[in-house]
Protein backbone atom coordinates (compact mmCIF):
# COMPACT_ATOMS: atom_id res chain seq x y z
CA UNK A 1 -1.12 22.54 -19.66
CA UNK A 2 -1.25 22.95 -16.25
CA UNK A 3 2.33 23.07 -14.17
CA UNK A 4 1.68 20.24 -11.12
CA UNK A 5 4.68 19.69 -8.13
CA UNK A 6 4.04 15.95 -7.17
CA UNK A 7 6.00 15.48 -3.54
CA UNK A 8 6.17 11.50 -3.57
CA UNK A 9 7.73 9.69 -0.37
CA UNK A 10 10.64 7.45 -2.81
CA UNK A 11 11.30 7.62 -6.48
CA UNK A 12 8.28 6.13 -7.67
CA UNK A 13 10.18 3.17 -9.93
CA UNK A 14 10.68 0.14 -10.26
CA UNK A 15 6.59 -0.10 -9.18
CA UNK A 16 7.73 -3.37 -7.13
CA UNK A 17 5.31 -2.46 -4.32
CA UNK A 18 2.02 -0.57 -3.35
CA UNK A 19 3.37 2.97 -2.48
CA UNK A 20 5.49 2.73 -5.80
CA UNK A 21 2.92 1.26 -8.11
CA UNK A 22 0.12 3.74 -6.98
CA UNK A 23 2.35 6.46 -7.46
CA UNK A 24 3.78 5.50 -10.39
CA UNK A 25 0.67 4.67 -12.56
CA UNK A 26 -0.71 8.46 -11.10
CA UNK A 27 2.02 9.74 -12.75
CA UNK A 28 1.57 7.35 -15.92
CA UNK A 29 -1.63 8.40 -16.31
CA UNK A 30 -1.58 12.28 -15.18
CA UNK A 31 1.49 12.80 -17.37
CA UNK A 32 -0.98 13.45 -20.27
CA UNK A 33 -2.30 16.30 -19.11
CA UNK A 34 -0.37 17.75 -16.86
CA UNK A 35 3.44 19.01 -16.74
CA UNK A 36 4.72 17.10 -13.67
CA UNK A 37 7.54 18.15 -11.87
CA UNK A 38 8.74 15.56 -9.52
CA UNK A 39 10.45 15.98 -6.33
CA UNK A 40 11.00 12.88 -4.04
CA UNK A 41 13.78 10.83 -2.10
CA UNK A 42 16.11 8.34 -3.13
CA UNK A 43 17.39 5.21 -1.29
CA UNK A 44 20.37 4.02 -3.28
CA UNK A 45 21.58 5.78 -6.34
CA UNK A 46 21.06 3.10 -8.51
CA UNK A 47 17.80 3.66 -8.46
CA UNK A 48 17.99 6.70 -10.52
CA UNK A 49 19.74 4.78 -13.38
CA UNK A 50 16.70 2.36 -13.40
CA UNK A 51 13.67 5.26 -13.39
CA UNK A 52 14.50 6.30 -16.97
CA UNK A 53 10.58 6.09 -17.60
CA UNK A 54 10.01 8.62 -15.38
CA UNK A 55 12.41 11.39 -17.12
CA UNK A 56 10.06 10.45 -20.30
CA UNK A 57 6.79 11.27 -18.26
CA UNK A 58 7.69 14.21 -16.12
CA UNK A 59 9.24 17.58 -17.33
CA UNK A 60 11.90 17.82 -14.46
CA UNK A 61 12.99 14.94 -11.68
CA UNK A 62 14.34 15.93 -8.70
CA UNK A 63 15.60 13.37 -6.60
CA UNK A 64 17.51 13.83 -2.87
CA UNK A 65 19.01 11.17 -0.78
CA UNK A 66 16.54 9.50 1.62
CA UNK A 67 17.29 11.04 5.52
CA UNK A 68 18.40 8.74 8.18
CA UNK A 69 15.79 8.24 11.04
CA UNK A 70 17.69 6.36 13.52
CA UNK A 71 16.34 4.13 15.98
CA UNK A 72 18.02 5.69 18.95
CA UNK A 73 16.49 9.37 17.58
CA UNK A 74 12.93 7.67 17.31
CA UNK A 75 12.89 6.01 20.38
CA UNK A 76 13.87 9.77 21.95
CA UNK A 77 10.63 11.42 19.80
CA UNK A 78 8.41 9.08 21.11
CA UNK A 79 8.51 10.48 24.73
CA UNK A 80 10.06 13.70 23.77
CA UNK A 81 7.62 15.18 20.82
CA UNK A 82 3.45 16.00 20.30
CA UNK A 83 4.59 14.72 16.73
CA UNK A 84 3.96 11.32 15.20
CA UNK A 85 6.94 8.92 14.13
CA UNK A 86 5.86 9.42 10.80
CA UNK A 87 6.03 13.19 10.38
CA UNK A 88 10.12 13.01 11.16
CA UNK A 89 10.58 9.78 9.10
CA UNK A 90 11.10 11.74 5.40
CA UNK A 91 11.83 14.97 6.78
CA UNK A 92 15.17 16.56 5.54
CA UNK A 93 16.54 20.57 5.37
CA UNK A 94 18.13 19.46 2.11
CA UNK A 95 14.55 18.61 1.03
CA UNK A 96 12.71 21.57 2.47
CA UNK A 97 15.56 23.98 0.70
CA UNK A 98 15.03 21.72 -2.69
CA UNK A 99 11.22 22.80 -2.41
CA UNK A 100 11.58 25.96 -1.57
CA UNK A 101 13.58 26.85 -4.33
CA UNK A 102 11.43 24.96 -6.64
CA UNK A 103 8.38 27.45 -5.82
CA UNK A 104 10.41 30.14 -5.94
CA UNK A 105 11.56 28.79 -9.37
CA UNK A 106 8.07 27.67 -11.00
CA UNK A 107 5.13 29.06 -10.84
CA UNK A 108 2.89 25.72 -9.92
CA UNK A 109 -0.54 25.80 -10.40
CA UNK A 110 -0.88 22.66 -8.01
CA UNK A 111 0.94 20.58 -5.26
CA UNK A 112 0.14 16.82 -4.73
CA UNK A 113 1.61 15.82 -1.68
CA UNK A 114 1.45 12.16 -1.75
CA UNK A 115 1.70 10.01 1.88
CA UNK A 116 1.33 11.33 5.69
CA UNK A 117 4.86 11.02 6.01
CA UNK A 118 5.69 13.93 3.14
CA UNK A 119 2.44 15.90 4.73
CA UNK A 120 4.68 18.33 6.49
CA UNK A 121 6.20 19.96 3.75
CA UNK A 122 2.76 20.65 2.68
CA UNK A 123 2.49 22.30 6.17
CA UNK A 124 5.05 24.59 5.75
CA UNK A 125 3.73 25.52 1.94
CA UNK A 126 0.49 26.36 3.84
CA UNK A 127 2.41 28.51 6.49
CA UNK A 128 3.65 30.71 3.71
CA UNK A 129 2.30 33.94 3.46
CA UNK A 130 2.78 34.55 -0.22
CA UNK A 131 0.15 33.62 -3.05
CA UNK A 132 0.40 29.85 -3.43
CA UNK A 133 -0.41 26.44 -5.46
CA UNK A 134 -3.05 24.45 -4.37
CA UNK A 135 -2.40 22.01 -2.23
CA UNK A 136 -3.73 17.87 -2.04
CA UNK A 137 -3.30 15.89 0.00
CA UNK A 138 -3.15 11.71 -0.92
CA UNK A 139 -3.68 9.97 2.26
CA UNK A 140 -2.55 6.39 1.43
CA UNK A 141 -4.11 5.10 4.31
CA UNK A 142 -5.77 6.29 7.55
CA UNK A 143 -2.70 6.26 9.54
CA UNK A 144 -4.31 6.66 12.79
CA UNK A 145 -6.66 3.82 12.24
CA UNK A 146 -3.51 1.97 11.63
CA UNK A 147 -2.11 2.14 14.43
CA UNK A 148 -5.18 1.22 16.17
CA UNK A 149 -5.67 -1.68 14.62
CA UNK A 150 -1.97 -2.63 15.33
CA UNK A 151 -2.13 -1.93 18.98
CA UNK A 152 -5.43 -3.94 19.44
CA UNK A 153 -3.93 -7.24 17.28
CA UNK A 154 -0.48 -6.74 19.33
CA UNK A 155 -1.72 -6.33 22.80
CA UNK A 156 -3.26 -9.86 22.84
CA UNK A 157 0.19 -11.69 22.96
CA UNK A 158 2.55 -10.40 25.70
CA UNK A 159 5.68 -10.99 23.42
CA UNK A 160 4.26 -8.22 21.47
CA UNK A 161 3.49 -6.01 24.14
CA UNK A 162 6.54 -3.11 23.40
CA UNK A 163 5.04 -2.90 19.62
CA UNK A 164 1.68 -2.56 21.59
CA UNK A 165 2.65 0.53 23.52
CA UNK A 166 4.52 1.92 20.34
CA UNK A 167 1.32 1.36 18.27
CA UNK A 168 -0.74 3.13 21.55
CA UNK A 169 1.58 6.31 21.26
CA UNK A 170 1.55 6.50 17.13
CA UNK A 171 -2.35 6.05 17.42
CA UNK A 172 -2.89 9.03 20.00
CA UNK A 173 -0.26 11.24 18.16
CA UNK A 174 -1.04 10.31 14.77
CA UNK A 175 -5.30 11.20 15.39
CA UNK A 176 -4.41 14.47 16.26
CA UNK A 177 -1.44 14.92 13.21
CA UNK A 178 -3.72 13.38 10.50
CA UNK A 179 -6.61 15.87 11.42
CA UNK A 180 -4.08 18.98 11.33
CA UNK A 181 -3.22 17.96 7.93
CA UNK A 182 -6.76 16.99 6.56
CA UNK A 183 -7.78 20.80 7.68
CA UNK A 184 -4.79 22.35 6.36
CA UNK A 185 -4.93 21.04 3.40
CA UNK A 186 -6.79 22.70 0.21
CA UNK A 187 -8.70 19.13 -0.74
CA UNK A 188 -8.05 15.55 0.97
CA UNK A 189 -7.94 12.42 -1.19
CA UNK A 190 -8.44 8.96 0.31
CA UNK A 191 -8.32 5.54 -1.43
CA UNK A 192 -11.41 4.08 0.25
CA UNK A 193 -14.91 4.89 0.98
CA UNK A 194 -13.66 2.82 4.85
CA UNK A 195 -10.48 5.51 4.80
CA UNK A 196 -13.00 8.21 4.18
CA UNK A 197 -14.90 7.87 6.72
CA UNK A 198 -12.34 7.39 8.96
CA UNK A 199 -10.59 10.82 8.51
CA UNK A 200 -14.41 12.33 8.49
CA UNK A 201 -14.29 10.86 12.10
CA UNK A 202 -11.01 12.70 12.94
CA UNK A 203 -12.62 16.18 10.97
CA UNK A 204 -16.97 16.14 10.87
CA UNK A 205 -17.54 17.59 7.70
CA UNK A 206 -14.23 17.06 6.05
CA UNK A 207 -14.24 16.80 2.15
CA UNK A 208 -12.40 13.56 1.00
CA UNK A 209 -12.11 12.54 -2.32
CA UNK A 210 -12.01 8.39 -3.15
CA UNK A 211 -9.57 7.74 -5.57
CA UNK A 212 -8.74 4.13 -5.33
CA UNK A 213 -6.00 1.82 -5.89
CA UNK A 214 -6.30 0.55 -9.46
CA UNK A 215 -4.20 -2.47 -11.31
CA UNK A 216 -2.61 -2.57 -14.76
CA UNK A 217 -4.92 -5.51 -15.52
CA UNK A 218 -3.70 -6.30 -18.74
CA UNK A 219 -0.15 -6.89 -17.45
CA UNK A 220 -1.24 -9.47 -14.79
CA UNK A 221 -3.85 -10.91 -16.84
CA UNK A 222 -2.01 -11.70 -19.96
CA UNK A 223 0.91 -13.07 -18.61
CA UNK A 224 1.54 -16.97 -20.01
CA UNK A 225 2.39 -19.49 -16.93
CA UNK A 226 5.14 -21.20 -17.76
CA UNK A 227 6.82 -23.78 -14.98
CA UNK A 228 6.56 -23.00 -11.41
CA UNK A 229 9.00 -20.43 -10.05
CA UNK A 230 10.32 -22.82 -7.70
CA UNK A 231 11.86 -26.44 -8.02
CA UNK A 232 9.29 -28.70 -6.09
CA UNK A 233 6.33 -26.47 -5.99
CA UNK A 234 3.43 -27.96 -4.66
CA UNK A 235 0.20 -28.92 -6.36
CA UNK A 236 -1.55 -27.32 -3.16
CA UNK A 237 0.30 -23.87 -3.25
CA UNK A 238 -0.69 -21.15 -1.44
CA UNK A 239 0.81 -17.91 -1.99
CA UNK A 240 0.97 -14.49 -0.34
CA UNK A 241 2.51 -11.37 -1.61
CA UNK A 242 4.30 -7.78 -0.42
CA UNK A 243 6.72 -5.80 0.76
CA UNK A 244 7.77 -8.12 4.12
CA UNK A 245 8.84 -5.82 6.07
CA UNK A 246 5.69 -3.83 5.86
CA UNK A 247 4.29 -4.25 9.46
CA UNK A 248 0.61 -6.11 8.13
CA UNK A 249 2.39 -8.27 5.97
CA UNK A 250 4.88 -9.95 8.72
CA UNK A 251 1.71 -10.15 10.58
CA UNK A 252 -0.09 -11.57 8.28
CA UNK A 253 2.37 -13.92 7.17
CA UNK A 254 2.99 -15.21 10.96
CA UNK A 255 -0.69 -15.52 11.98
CA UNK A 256 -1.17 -17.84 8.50
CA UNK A 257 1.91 -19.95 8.98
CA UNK A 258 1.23 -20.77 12.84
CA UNK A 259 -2.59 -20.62 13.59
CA UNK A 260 -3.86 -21.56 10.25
CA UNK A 261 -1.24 -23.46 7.74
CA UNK A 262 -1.42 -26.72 10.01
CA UNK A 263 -5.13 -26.50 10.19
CA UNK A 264 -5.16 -26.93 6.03
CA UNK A 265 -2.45 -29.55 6.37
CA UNK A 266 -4.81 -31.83 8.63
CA UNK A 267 -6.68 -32.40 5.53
CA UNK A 268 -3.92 -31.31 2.66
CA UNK A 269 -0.84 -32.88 4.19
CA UNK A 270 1.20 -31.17 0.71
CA UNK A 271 -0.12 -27.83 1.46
CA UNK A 272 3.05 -25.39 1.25
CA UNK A 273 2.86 -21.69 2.26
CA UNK A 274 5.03 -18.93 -0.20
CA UNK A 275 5.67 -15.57 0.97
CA UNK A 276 7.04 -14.01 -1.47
CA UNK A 277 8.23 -10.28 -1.62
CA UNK A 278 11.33 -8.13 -0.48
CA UNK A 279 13.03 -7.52 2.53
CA UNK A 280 11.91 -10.11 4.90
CA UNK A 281 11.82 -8.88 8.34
CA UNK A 282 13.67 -10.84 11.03
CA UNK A 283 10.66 -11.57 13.17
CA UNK A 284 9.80 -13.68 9.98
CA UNK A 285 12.88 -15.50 10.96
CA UNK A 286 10.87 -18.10 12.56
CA UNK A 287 10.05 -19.45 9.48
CA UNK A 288 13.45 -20.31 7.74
CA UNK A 289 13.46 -23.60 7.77
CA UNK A 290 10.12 -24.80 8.07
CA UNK A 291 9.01 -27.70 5.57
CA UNK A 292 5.92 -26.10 4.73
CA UNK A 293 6.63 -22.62 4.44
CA UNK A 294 9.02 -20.49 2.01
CA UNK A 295 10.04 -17.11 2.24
CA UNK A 296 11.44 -16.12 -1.04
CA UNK A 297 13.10 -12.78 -0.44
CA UNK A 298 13.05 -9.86 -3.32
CA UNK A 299 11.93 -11.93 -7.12
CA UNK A 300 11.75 -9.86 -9.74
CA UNK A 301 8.39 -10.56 -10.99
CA UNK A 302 5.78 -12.06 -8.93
CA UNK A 303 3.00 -13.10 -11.79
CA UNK A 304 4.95 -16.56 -11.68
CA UNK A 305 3.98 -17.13 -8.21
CA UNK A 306 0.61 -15.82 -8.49
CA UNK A 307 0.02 -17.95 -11.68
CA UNK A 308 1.19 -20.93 -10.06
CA UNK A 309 -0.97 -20.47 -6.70
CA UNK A 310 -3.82 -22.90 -5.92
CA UNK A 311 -5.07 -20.54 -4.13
CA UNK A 312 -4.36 -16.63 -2.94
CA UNK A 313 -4.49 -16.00 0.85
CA UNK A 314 -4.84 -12.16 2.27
CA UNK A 315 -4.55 -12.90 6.01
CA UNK A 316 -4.31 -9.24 6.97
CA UNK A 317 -5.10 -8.49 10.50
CA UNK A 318 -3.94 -4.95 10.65
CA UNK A 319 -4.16 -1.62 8.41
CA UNK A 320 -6.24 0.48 6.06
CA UNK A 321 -6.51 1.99 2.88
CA UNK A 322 -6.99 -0.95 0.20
CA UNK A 323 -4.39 -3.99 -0.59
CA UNK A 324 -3.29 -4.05 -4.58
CA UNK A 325 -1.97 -6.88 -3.88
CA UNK A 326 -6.06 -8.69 -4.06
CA UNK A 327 -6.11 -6.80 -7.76
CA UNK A 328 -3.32 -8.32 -8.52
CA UNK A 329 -4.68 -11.65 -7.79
CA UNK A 330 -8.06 -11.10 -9.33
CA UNK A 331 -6.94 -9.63 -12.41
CA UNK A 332 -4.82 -13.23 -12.55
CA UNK A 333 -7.73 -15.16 -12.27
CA UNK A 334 -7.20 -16.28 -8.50
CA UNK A 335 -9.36 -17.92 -6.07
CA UNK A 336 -8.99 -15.51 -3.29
CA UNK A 337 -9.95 -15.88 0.56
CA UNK A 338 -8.97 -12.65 2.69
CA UNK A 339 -10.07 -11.35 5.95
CA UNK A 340 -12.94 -8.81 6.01
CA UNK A 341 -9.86 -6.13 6.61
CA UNK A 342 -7.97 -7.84 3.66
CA UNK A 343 -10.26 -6.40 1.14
CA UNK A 344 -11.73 -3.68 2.76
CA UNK A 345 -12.19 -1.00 0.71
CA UNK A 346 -13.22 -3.14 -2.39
CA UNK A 347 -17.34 -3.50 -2.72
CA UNK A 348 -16.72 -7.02 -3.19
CA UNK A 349 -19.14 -10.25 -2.60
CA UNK A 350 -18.66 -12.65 -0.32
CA UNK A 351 -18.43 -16.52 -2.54
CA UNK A 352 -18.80 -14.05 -5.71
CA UNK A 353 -15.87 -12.11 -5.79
CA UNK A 354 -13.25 -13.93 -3.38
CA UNK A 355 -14.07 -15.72 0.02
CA UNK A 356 -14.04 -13.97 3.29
CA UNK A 357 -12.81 -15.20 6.66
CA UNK A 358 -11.68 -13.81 9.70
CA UNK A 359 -10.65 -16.71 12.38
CA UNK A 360 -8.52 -19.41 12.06
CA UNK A 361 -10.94 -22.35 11.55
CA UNK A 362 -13.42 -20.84 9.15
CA UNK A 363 -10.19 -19.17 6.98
CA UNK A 364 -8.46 -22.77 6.66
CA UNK A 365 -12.23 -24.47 5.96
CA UNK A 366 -12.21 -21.69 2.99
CA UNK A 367 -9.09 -22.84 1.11
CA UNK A 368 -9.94 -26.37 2.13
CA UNK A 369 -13.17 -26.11 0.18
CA UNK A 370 -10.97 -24.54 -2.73
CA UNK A 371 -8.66 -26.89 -3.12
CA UNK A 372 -10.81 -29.64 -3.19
CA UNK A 373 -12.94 -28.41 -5.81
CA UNK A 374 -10.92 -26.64 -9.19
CA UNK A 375 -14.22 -26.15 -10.69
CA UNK A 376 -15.33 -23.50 -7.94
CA UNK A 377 -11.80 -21.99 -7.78
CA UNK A 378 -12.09 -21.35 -11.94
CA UNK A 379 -15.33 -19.64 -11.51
CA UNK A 380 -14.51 -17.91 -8.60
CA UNK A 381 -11.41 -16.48 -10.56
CA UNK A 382 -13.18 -15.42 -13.49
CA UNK A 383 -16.10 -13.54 -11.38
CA UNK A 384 -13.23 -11.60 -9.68
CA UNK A 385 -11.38 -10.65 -12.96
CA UNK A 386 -14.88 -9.18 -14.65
CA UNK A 387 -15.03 -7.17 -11.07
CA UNK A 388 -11.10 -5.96 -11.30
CA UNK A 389 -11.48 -5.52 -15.52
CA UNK A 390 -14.57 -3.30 -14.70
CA UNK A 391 -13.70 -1.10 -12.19
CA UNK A 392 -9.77 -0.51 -11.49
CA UNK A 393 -8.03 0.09 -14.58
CA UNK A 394 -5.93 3.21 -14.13
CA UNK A 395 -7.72 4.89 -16.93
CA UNK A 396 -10.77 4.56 -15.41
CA UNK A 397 -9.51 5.81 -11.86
CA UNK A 398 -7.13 8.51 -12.44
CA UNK A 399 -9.97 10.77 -13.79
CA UNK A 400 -11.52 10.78 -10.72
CA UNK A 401 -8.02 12.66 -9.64
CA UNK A 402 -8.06 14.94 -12.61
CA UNK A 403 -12.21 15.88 -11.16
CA UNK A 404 -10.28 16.93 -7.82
CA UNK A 405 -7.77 18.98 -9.25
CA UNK A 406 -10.48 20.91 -12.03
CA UNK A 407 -12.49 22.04 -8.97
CA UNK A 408 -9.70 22.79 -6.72
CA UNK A 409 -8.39 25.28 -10.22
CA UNK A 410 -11.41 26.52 -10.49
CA UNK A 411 -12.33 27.75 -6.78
């Protein structure tokens, strides 16, 4: 079997959110084939009592404490370094030395360097002058295009402006990173046909692999509602999911709550938004309190929400790659509206799939419609779990990763 280093941003378990369930279920699923070797970071050493499953699926774990990246020391790398936040966020000596000695140890075959933020240790591999693995590259998301995205959302509100002029730096910086690392690399893999074509913009020519995000459909879909999650949830629940301190998310979750939540309430007076995932940033703050809104904070399991939803919003206004969190839904059987960037990367239908809106009025008129009418939120769910059960099991979309690493072997 073939030896394969995977260089993962966090210990890939609990798979509580995206990074950590894509990476995870690549592992799953490449484990049997391949002897992985795993080499990643840690936040808290409890975590490495919990990821037991992943001693079973990989032949050695190597796990060092996650770096500090202060906010004083970013703030100074923004003016001071040609580098992108993101290429100093995970990088650590003790972590360079770990790999080093890991190569010198093993003879790998392959390197999968997974996330832009772990791309320069691939860097350095490719810097080496000795005979070396080959080397992948999984870009998560565009980053660049990112960043973009963020600075053109944040620089409409002046309150935002100083993440504006962060997001303006990243963007610049992380165009000309992102392209370094898509031609350094041996062979580039992207979750999205949209992320594809993005990083062909930064490199003409470049070859990118689509390997998208896939869901464990049987584990959403089979799970028995029992009552709501909450004491007094509402009959007209609408329900959003993720990491909350993910940059997208808080945006999302404070462009629903102010411009569109009262819009639905005009007509659904009991309409109640749930946000529900860890780590809540502060700016979400503005929330607490509210008599239509919940944040819930870290729960351990989120199909009760997602089972109890009326209907599953996606109000992402900024970001790329593509959002597990609408597989998630769909393999539950949701009604679904999201923003044309909510479900980018899926070739969904418009009304077949999910229901797409991108202002204010016309996303509240879509869950007004499905609220009012269970019959067209029941077919609407079952269209979008024979679209999830068809095309993003894992087993159908880790092959496509296996197909990358064959050719690269065999070149």
């Amino acid at each position: 079997m073939v030896k394969l280093l995977a260089i993962m941003p966090l210990l890939p378990y609990p798979p509580y959110q995206g990074t950590n369930i894509r990476n995870f279920n690549l592992i799953k699923h490449l484990a049997k084939n391949y002897r992985i070797h795993l080499l990643c970071f840690y936040e808290n050493p409890d975590q490495l009592v919990e990821a037991k499953p992943l001693w079973e699926l990989c032949e050695l774990v190597e796990a060092i404490p996650a770096p500090a990246h202060p906010f004083t020391r970013r703030l100074a790398l923004l003016f001071l370094s040609r580098l992108p936040d993101m290429a100093f966020r995970k990088f650590s000596p003790l972590f360079q030395k770990r790999l080093e000695n890991l190569l010198h140890e093993h003879q790998y075959e392959l390197v999968h360097v997974e996330g832009i933020e772990m791309a320069r240790y691939g860097l350095w591999m490719a810097a080496q002058k000795r005979p070396r693995p080959g080397l992948v590259f999984g870009d998560q998301n565009a980053e660049y295009l990112l960043q973009k995205r963020a600075f053109e959302t944040d620089i409409r509100q002046p309150r935002y402006w100083p993440a504006a002029f962060y997001s303006l730096i990243q963007w610049k910086k992380l165009a000309r990173y992102e392209a370094q690392v898509c031609r350094t690399f041996d062979r580039v893999v992207a979750v999205s046909e949209a992320d594809k074509e993005a990083l062909r913009k930064l490199v003409p020519g470049l070859r990118v692999a689509v390997v998208p995000n896939g869901v464990d459909v049987d584990y959403y879909a089979q799970f028995v509602p029992g009552k709501p999650p909450l004491e007094g949830w509402s009959p007209y629940a609408l329900v959003f999911t993720g990491r909350m301190d993910f940059r997208p998310n808080v945006d999302a979750a404070l462009w629903f709550a102010e411009e569109i939540l009262p819009r639905i309430r005009a007509r659904f007076p009991q309409a109640h938004f749930y946000v529900v995932g860890q780590s809540p940033h502060p700016r979400l703050s503005t929330l607490y309190g509210r008599s239509d809104v919940t944040v819930t904070g870290f729960v351990e399991d989120v199909r009760p929400y997602i089972a109890s939803a009326a209907v599953y919003v996606v109000p992402i206004r900024i970001g790329g790659g593509t959002r597990l969190k609408v597989l998630e839904a769909m393999a539950m059987r949701k009604a679904v509206v999201s923003t044309s960037l909510g479900c980018e990367g899926f070739p969904v239908m418009d009304k077949t799939h999910l229901v797409v809106a991108d202002t204010p009025d016309s996303f509240a008129e879509a869950v007004c419609e499905l609220l009012a009418d269970e019959g067209k939120r029941t077919q609407l769910g079952e269209e979008a779990f024979r679209f999830v059960d068809a095309n993003y099991r894992w087993e159908h979309i880790v092959p496509r990763l296996e197909e990358v690493y064959r050719e690269l072997l065999q070149r």
